[in-house]
N, C-alpha and C. Protein backbone atom coordinates (compact mmCIF):
# COMPACT_ATOMS: atom_id res chain seq x y z
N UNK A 1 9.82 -0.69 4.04
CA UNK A 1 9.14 -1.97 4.10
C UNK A 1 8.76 -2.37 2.68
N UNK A 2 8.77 -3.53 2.39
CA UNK A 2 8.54 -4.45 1.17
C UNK A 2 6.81 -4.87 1.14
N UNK A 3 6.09 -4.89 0.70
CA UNK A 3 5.15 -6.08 0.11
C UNK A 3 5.09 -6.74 -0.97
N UNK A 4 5.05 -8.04 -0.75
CA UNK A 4 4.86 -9.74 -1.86
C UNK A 4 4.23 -10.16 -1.64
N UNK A 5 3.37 -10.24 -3.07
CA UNK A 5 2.58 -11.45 -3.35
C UNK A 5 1.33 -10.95 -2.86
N UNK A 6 0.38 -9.91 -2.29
CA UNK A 6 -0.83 -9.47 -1.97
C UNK A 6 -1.74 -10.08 -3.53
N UNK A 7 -2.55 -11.05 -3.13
CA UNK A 7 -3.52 -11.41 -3.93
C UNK A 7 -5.33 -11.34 -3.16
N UNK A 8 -6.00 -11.29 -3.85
CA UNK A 8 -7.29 -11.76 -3.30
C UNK A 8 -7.83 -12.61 -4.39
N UNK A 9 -8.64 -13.70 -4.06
CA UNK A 9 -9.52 -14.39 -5.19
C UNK A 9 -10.31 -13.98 -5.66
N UNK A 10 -10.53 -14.20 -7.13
CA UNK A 10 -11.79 -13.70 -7.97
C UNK A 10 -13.11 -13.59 -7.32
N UNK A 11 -13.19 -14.29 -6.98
CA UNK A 11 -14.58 -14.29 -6.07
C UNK A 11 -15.07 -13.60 -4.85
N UNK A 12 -13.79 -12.82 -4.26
CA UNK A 12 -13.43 -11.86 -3.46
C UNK A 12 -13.39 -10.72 -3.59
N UNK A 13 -12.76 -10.46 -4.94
CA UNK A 13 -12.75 -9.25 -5.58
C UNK A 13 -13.94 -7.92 -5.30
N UNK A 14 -13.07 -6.88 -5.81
CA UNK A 14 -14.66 -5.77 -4.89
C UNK A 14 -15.18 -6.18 -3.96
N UNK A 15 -14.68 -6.69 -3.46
CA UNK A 15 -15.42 -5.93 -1.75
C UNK A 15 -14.58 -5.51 -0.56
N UNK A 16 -13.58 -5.10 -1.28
CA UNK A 16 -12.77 -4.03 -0.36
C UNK A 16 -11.20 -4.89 0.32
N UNK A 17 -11.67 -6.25 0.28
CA UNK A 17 -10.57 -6.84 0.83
C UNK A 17 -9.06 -6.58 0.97
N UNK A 18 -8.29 -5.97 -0.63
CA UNK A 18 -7.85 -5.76 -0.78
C UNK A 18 -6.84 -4.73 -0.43
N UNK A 19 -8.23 -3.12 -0.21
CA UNK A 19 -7.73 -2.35 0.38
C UNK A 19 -7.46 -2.57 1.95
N UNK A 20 -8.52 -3.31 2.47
CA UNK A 20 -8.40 -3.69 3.97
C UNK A 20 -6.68 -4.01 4.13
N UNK A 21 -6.15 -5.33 3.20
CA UNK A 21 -5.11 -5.85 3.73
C UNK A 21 -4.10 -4.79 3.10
N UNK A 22 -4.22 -3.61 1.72
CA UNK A 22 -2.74 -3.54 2.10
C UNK A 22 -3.01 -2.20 3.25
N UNK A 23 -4.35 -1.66 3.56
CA UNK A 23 -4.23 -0.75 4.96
C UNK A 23 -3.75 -0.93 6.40
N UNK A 24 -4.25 -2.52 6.46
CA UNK A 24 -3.54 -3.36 7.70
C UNK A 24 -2.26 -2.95 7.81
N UNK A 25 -1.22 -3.42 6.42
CA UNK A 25 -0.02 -3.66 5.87
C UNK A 25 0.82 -2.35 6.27
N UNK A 26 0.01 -1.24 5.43
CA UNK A 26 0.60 0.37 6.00
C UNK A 26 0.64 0.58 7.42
N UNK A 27 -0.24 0.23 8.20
CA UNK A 27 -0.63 0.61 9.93
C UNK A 27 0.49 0.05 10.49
N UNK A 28 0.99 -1.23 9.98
CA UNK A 28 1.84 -2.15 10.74
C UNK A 28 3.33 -1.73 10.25
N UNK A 29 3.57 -1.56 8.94
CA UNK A 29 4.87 -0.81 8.91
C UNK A 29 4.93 0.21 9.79
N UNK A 30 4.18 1.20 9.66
CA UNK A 30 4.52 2.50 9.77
C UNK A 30 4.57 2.35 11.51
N UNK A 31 4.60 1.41 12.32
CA UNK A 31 4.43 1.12 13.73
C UNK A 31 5.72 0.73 13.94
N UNK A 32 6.08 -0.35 13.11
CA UNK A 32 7.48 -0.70 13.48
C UNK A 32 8.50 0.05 12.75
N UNK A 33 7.86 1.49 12.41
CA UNK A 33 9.00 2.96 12.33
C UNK A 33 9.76 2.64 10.55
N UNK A 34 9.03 2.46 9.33
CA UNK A 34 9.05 2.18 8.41
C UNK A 34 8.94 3.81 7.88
N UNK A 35 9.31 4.31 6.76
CA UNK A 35 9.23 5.74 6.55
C UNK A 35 8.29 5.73 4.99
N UNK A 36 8.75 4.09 4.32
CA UNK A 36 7.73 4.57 2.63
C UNK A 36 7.67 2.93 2.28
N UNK A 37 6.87 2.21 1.93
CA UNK A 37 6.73 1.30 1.40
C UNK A 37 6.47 0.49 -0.03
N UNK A 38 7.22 -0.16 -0.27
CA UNK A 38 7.64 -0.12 -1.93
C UNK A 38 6.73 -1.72 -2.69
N UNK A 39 6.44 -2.36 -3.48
CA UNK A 39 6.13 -3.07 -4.07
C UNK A 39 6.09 -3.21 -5.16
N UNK A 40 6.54 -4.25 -6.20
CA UNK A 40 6.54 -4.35 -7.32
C UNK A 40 4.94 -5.08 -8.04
N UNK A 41 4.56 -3.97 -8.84
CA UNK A 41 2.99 -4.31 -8.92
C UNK A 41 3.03 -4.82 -10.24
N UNK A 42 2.01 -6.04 -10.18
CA UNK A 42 1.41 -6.85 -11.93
C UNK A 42 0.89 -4.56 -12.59
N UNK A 43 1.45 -5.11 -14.20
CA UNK A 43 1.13 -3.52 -14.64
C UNK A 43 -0.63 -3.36 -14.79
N UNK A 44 -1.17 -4.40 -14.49
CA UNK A 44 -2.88 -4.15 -14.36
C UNK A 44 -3.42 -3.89 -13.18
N UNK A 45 -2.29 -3.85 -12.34
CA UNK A 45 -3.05 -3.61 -11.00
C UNK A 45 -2.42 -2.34 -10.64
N UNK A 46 -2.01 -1.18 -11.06
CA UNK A 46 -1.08 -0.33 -10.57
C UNK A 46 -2.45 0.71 -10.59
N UNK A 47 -3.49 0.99 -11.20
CA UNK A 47 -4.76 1.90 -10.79
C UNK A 47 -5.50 1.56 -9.04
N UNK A 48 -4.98 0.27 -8.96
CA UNK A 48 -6.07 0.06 -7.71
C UNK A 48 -4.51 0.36 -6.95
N UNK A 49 -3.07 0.37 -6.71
CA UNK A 49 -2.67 0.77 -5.80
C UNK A 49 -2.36 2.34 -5.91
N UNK A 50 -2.60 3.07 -7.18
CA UNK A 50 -2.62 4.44 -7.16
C UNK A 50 -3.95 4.89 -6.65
N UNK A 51 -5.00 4.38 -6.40
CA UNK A 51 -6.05 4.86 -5.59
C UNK A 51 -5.74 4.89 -3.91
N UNK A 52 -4.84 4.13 -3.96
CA UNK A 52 -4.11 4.17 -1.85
C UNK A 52 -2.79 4.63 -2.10
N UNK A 53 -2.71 5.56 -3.06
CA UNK A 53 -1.95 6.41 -2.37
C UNK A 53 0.05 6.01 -3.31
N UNK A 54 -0.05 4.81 -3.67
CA UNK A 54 1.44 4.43 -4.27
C UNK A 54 1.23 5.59 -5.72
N UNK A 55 2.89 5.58 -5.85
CA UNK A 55 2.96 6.12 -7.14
C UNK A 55 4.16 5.10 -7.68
N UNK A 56 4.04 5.43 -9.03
CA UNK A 56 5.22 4.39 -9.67
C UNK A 56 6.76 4.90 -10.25
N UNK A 57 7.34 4.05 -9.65
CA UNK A 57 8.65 4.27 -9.94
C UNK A 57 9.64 3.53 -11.05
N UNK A 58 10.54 4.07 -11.75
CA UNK A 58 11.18 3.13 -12.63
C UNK A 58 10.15 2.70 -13.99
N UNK A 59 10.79 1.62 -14.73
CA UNK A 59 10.32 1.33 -15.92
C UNK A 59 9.78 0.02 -15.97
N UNK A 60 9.06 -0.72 -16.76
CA UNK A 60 8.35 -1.90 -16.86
C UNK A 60 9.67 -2.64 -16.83
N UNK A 61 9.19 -4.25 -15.91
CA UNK A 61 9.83 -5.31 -16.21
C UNK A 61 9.15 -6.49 -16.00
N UNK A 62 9.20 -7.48 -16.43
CA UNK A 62 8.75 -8.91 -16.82
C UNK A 62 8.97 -9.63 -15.49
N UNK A 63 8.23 -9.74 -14.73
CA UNK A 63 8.51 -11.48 -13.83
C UNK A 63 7.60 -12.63 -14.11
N UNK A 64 8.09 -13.28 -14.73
CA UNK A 64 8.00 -14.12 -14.88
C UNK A 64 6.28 -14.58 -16.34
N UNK A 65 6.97 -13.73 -16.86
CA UNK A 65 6.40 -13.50 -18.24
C UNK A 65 5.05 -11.83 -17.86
N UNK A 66 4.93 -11.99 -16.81
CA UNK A 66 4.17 -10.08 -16.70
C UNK A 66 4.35 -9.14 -16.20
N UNK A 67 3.85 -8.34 -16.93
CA UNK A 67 5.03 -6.81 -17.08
C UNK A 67 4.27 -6.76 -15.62
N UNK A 68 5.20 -6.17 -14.93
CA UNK A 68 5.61 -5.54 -13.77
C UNK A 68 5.82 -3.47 -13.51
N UNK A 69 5.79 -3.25 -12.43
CA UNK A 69 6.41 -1.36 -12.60
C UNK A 69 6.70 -1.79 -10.60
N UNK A 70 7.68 -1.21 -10.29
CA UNK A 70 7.73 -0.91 -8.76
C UNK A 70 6.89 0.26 -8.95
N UNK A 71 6.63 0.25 -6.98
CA UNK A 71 5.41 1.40 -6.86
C UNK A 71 5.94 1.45 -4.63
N UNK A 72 5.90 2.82 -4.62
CA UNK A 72 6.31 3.70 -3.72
C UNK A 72 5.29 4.06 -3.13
N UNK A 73 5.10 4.39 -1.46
CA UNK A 73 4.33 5.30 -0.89
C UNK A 73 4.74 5.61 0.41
N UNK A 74 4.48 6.92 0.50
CA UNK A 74 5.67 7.79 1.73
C UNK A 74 4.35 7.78 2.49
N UNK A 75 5.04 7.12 4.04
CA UNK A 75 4.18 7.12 4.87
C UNK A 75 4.42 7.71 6.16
């Protein structure tokens, strides 16, 4: 399974939202028989998805002017 585009607003920020939706996100793959779920993360946000569990794969790349890393998690 894929995830795109997971944002929350500044004003949202810290208070868990985040983890809520991509935990939703994991429950619901892993239901419709998904085995690891992959996403290409902004490179400033790759600490808050290595705290749930992703690790990173491959080398930096640019979309659309910010560096980027894909990021993996076996579920």
């Amino acid at each position: 399974a894929k995830l795109e585009r997971i944002a929350v607003l500044k004003p949202y920020r810290g208070q868990g939202i985040g983890k809520r939706i991509i935990a939703a996100s994991l429950g619901l793959a892993k239901t419709k028989g998904a085995l690891e779920v992959i996403l290409d993360s902004q490179q400033s946000a790759t600490g808050f998805y290595e705290k749930l569990g992703f690790r990173q794969e491959g080398e930096l790349f640019e979309e659309v002017g910010i560096p980027h890393i894909a990021m993996t998690k076996k579920l």
